[in-house]
PDB file of N, CA and C in Angstrom:
ATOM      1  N   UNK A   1      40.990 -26.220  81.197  1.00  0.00           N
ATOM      2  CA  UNK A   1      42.097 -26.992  81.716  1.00  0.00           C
ATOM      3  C   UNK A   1      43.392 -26.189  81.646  1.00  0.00           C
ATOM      4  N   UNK A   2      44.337 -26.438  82.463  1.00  0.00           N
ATOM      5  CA  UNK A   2      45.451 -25.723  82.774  1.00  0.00           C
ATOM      6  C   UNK A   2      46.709 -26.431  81.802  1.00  0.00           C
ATOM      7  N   UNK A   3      47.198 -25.963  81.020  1.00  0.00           N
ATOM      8  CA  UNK A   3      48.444 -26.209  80.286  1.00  0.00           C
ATOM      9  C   UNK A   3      49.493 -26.470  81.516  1.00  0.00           C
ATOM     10  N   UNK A   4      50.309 -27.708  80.966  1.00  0.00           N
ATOM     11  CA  UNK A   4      51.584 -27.944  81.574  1.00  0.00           C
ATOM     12  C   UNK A   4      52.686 -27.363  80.881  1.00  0.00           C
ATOM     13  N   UNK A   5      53.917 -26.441  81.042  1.00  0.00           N
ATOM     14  CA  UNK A   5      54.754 -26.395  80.472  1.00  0.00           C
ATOM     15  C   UNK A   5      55.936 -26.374  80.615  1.00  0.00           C
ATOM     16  N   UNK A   6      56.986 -26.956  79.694  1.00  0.00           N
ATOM     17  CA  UNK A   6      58.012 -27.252  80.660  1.00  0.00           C
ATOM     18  C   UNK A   6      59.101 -26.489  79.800  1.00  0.00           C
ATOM     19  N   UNK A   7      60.084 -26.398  79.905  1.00  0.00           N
ATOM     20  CA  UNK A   7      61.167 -25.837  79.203  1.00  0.00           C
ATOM     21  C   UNK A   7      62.787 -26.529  78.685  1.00  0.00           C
ATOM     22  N   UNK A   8      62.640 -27.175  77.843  1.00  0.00           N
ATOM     23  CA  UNK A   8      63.476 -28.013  77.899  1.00  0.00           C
ATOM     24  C   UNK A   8      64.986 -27.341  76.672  1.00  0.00           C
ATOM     25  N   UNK A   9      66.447 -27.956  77.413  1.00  0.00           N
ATOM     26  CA  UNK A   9      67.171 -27.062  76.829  1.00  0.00           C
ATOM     27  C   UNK A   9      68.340 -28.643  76.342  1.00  0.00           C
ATOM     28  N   UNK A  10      69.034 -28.875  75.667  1.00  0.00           N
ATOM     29  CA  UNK A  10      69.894 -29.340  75.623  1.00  0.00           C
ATOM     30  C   UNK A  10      69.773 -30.391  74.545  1.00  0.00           C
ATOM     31  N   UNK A  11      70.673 -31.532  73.982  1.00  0.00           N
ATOM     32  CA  UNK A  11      70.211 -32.074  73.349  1.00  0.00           C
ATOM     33  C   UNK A  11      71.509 -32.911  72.560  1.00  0.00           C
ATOM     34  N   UNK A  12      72.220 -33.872  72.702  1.00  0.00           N
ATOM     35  CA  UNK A  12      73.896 -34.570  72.298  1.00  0.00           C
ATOM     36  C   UNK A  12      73.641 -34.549  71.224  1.00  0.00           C
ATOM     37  N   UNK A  13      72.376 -35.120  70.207  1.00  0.00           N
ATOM     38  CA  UNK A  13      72.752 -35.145  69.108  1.00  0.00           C
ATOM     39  C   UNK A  13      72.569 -33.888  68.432  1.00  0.00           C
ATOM     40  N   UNK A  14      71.674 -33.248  68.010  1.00  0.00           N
ATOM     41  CA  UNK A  14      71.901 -31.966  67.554  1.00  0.00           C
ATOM     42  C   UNK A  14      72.552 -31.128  67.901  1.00  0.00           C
ATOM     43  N   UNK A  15      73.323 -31.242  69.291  1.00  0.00           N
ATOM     44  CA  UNK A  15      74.645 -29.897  69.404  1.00  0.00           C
ATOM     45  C   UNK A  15      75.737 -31.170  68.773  1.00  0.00           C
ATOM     46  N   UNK A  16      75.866 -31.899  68.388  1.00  0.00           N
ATOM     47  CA  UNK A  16      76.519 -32.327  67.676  1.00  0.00           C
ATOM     48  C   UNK A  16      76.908 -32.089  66.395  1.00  0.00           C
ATOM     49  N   UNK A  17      75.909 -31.826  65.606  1.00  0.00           N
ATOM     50  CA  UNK A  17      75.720 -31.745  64.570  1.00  0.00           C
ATOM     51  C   UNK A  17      75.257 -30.419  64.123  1.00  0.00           C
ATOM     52  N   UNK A  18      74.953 -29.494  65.364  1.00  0.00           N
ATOM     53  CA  UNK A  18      75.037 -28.139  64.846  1.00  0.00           C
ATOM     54  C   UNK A  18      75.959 -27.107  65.653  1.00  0.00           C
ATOM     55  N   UNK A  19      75.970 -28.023  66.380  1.00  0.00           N
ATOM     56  CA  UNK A  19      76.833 -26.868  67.765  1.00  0.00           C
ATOM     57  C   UNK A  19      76.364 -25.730  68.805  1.00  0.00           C
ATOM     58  N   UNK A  20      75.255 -26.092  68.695  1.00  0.00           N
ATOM     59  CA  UNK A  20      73.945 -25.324  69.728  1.00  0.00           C
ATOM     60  C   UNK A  20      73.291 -26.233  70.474  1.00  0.00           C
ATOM     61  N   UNK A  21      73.081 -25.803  71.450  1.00  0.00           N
ATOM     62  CA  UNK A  21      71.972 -26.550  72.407  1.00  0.00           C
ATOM     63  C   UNK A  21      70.384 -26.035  71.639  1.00  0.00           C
ATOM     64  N   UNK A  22      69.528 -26.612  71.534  1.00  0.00           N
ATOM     65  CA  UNK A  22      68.286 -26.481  71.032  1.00  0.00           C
ATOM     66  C   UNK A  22      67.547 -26.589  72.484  1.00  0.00           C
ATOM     67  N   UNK A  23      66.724 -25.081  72.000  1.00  0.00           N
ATOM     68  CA  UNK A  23      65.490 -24.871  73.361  1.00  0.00           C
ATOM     69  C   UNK A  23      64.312 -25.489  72.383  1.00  0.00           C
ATOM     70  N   UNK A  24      63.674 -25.558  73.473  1.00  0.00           N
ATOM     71  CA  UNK A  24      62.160 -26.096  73.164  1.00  0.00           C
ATOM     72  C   UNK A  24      61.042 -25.655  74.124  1.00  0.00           C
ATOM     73  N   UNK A  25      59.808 -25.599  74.177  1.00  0.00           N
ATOM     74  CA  UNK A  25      58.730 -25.367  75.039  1.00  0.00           C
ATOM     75  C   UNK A  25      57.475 -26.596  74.314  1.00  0.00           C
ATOM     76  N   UNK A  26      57.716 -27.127  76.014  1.00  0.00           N
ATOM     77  CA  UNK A  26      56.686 -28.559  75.843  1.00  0.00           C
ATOM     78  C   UNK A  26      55.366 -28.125  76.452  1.00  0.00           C
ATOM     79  N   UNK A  27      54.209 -27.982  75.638  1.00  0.00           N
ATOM     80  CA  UNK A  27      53.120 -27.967  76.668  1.00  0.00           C
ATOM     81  C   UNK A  27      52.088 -29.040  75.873  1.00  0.00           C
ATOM     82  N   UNK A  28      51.750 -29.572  77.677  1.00  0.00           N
ATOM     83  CA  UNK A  28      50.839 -30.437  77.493  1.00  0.00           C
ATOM     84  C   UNK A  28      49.338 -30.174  78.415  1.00  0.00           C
ATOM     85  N   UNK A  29      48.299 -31.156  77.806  1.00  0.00           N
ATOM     86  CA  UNK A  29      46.913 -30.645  78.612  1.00  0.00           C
ATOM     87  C   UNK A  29      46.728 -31.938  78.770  1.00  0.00           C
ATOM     88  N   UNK A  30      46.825 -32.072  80.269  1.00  0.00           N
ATOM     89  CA  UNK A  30      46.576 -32.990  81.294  1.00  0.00           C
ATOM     90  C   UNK A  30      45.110 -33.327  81.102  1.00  0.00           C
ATOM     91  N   UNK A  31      44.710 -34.919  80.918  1.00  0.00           N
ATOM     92  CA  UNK A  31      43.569 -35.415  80.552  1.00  0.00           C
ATOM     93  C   UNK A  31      43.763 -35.682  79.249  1.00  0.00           C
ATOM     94  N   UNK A  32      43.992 -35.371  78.329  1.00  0.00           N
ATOM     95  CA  UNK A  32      43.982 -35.565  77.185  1.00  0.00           C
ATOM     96  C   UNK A  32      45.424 -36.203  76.295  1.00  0.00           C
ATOM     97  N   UNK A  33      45.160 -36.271  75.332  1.00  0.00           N
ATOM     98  CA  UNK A  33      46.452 -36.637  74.595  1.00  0.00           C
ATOM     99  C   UNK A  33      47.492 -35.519  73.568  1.00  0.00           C
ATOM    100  N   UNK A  34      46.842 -34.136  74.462  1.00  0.00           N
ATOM    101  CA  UNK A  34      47.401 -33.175  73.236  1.00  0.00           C
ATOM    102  C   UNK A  34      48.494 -32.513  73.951  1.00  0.00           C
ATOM    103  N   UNK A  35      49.214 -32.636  73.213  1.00  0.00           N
ATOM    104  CA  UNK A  35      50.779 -31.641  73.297  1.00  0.00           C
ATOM    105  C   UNK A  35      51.229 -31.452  72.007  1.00  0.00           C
ATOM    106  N   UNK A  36      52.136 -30.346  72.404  1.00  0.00           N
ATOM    107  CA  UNK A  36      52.530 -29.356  71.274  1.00  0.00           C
ATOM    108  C   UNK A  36      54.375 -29.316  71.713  1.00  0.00           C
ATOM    109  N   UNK A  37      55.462 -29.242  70.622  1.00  0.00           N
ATOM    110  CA  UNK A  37      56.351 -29.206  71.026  1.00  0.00           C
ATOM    111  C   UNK A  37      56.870 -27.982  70.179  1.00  0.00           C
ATOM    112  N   UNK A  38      57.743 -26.911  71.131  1.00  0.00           N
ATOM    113  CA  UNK A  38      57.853 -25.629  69.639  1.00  0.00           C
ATOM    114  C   UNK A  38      59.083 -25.567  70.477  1.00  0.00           C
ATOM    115  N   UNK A  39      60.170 -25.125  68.635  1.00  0.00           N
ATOM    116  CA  UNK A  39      61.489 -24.674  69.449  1.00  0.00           C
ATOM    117  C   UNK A  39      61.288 -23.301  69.326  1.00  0.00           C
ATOM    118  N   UNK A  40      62.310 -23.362  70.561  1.00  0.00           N
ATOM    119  CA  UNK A  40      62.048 -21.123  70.985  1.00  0.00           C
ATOM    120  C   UNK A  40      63.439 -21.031  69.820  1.00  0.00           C
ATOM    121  N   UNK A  41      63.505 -19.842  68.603  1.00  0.00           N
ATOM    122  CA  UNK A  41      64.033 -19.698  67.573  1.00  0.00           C
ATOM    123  C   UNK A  41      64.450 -18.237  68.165  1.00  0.00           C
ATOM    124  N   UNK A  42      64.186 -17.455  69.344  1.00  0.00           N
ATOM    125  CA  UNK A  42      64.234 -16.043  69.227  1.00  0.00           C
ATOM    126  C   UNK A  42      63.597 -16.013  70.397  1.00  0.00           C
ATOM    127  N   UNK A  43      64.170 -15.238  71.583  1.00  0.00           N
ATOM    128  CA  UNK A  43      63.486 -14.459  72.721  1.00  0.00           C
ATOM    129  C   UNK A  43      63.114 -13.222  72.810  1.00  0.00           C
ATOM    130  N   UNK A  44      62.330 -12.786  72.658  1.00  0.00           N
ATOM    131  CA  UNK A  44      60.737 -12.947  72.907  1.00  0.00           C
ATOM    132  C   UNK A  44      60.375 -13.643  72.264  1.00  0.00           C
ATOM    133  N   UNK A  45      59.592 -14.588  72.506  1.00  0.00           N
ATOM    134  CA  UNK A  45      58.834 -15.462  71.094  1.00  0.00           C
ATOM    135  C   UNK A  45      57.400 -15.914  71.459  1.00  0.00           C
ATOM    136  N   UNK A  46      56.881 -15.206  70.038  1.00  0.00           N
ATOM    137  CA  UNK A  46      54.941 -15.501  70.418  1.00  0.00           C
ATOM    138  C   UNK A  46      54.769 -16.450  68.925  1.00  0.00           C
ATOM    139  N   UNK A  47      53.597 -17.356  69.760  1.00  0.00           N
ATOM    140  CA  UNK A  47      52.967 -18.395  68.443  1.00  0.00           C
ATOM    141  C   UNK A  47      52.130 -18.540  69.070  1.00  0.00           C
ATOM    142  N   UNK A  48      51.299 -19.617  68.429  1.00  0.00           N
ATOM    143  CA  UNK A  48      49.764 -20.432  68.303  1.00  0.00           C
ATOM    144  C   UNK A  48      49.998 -22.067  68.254  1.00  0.00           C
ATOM    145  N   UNK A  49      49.114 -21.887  69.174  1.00  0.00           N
ATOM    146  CA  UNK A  49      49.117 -24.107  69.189  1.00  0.00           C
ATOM    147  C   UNK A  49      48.019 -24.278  68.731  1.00  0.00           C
ATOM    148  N   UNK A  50      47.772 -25.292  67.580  1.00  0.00           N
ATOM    149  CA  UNK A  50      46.552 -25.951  67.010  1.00  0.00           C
ATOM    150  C   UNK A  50      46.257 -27.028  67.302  1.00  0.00           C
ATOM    151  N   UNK A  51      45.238 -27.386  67.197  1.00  0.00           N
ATOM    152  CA  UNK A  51      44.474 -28.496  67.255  1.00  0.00           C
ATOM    153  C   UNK A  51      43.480 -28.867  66.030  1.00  0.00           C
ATOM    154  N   UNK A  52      43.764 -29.782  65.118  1.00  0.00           N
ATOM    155  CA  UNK A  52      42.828 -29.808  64.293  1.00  0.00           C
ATOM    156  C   UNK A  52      42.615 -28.967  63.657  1.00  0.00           C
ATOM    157  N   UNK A  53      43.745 -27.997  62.786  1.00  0.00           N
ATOM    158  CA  UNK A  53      43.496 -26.982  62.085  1.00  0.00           C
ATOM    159  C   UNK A  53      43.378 -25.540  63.010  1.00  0.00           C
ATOM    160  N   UNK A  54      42.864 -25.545  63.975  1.00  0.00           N
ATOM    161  CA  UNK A  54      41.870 -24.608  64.671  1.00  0.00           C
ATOM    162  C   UNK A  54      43.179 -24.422  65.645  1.00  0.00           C
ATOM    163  N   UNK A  55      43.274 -22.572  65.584  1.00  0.00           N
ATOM    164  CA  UNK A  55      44.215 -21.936  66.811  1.00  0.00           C
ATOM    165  C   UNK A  55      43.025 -22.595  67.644  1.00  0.00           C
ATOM    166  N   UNK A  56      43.805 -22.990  69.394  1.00  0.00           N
ATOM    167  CA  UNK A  56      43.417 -23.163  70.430  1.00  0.00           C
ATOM    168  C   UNK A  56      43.703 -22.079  71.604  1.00  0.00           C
ATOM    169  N   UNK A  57      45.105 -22.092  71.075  1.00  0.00           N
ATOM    170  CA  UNK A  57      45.952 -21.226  72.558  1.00  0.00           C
ATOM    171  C   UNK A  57      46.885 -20.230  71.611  1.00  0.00           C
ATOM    172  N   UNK A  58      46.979 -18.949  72.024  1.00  0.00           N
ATOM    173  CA  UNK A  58      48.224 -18.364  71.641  1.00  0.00           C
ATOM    174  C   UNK A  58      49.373 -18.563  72.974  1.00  0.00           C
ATOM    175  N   UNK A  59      50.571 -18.155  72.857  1.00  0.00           N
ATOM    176  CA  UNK A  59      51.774 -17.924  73.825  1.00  0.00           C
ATOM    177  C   UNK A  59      52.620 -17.047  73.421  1.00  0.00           C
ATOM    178  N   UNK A  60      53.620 -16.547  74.549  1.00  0.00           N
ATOM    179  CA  UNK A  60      54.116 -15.670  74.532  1.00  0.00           C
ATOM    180  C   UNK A  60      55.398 -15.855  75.568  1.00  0.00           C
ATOM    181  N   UNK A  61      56.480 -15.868  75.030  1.00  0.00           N
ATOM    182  CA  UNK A  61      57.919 -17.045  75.944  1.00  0.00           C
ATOM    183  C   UNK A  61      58.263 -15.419  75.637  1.00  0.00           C
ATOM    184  N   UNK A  62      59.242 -15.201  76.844  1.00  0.00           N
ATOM    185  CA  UNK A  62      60.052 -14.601  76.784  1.00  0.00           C
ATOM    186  C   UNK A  62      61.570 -14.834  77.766  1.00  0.00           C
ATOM    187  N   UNK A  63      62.025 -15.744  77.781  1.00  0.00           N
ATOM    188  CA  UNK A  63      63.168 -16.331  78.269  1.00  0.00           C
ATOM    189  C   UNK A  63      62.814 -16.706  79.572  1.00  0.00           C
ATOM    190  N   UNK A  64      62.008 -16.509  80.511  1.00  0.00           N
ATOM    191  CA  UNK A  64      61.766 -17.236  81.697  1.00  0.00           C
ATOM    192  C   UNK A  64      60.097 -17.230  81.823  1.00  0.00           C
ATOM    193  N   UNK A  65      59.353 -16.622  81.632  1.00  0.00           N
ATOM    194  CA  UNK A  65      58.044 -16.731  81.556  1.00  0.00           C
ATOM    195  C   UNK A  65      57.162 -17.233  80.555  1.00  0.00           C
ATOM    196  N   UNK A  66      56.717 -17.910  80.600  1.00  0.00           N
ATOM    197  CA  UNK A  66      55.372 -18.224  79.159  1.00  0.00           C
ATOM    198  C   UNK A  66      53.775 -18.007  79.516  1.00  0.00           C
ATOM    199  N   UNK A  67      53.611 -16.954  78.759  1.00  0.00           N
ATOM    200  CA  UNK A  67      51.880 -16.666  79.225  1.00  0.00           C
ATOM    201  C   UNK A  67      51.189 -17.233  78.070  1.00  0.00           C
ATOM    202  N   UNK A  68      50.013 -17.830  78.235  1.00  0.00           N
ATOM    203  CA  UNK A  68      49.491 -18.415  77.554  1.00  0.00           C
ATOM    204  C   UNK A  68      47.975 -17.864  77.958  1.00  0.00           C
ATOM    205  N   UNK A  69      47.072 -17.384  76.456  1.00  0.00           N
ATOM    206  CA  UNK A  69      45.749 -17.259  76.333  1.00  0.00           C
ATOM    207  C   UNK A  69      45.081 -18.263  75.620  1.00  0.00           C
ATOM    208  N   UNK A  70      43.748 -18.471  75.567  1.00  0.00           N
ATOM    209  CA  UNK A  70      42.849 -18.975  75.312  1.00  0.00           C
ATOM    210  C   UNK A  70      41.872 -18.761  73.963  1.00  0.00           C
ATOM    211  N   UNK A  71      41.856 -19.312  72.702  1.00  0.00           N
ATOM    212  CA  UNK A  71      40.807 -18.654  72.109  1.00  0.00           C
ATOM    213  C   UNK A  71      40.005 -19.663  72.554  1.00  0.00           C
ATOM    214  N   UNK A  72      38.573 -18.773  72.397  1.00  0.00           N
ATOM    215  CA  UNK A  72      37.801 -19.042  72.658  1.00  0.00           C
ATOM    216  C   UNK A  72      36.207 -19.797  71.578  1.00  0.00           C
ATOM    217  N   UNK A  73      35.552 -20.181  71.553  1.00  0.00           N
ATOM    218  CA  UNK A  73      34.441 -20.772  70.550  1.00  0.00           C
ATOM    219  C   UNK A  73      34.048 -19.663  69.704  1.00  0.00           C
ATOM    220  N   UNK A  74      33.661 -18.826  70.585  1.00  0.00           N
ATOM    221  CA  UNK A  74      33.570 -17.525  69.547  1.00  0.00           C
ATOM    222  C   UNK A  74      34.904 -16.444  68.624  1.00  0.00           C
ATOM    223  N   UNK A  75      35.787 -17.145  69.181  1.00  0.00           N
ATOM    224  CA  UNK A  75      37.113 -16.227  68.458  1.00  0.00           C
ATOM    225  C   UNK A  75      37.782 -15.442  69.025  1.00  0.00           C
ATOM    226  N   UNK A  76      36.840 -15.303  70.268  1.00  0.00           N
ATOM    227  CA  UNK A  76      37.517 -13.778  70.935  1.00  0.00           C
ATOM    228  C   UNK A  76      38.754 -14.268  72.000  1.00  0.00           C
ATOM    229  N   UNK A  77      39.683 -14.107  72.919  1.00  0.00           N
ATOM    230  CA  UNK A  77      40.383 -14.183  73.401  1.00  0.00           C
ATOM    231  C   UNK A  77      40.527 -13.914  74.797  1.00  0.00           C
ATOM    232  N   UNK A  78      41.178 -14.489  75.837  1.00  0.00           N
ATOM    233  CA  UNK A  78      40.679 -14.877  77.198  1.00  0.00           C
ATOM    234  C   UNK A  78      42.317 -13.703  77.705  1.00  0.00           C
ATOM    235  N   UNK A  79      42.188 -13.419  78.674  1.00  0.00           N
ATOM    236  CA  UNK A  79      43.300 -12.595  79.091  1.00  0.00           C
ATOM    237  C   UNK A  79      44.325 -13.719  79.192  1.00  0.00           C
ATOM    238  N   UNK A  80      45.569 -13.026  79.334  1.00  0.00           N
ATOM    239  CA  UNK A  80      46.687 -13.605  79.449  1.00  0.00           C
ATOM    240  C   UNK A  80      47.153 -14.132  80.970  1.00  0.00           C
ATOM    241  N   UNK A  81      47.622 -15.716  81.199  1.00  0.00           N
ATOM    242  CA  UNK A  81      47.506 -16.396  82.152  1.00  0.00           C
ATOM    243  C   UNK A  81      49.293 -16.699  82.531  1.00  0.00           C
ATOM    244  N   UNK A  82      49.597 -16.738  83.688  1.00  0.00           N
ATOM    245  CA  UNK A  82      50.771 -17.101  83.824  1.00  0.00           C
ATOM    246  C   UNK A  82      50.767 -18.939  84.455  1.00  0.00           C
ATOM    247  N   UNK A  83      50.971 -19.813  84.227  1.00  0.00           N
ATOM    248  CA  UNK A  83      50.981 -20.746  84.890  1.00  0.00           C
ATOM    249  C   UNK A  83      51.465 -21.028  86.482  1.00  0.00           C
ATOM    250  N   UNK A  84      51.243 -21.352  87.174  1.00  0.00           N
ATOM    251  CA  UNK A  84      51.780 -21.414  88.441  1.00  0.00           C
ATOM    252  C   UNK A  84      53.289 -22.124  88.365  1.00  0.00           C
ATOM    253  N   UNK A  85      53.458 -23.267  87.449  1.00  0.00           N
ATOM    254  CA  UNK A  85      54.730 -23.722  87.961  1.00  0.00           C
ATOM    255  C   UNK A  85      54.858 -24.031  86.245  1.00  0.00           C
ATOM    256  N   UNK A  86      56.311 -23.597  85.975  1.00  0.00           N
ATOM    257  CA  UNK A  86      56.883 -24.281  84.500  1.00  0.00           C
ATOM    258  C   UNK A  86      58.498 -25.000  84.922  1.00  0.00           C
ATOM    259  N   UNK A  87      57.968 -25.782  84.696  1.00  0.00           N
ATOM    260  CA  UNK A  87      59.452 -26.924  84.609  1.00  0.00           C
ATOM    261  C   UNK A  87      60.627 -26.750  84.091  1.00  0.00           C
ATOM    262  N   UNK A  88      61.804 -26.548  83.935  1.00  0.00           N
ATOM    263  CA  UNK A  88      62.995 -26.482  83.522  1.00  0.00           C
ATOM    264  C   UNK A  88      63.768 -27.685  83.661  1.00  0.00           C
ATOM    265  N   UNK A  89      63.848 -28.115  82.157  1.00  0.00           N
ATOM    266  CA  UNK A  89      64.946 -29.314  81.978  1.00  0.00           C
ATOM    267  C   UNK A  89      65.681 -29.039  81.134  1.00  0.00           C
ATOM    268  N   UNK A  90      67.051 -29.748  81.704  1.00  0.00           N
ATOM    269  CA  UNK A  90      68.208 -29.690  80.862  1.00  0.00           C
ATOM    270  C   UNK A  90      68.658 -31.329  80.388  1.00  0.00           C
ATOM    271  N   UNK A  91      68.522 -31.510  79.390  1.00  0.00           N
ATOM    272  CA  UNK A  91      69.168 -32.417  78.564  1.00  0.00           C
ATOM    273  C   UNK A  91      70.463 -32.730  78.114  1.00  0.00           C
ATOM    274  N   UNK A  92      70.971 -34.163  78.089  1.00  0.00           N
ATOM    275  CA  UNK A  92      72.484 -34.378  77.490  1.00  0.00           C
ATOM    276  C   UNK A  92      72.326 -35.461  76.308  1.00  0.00           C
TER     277      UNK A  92
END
């Protein structure tokens, strides 16, 4: 299944209270009930989304792109995928 991801930037109460807009990267997997919400802390930025303990997906944000791989049942790792469309929202 294909990850949704969106990019979301903005946020009244925490630039309130810190004086930054807070990024985030929302991905979700359509059919199911799983999403993951991570704030981007640093561009380039690579992590892992779990499920149940268990890496599922690694990623890899780098201020306009997010590639996202696959682990796989056996451990090993699926090449790196660009999504066709990532969403950009801005928040107030």
């Amino acid at each position: 299944m294909e990850l949704q991801i969106t990019f979301q930037q903005g946020g009244m109460r925490e630039f309130e209270r810190t004086g930054i807009y807070p990024e985030y990267l929302l991905f979700n997997l359509p059919g199911t009930k799983q999403s993951w919400r991570i704030r981007i802390k640093e561009k380039p930025q690579e992590g892992v989304l779990k499920s149940n303990g268990r890496i599922v997906y690694h990623y890899c944000f780098d201020g306009d792109v997010c590639k996202t791989r696959i682990v796989k049942e056996d451990g090993s790792l699926s090449n790196w995928k660009e999504p066709e469309v990532i969403i950009f929202e801005m928040r107030d």
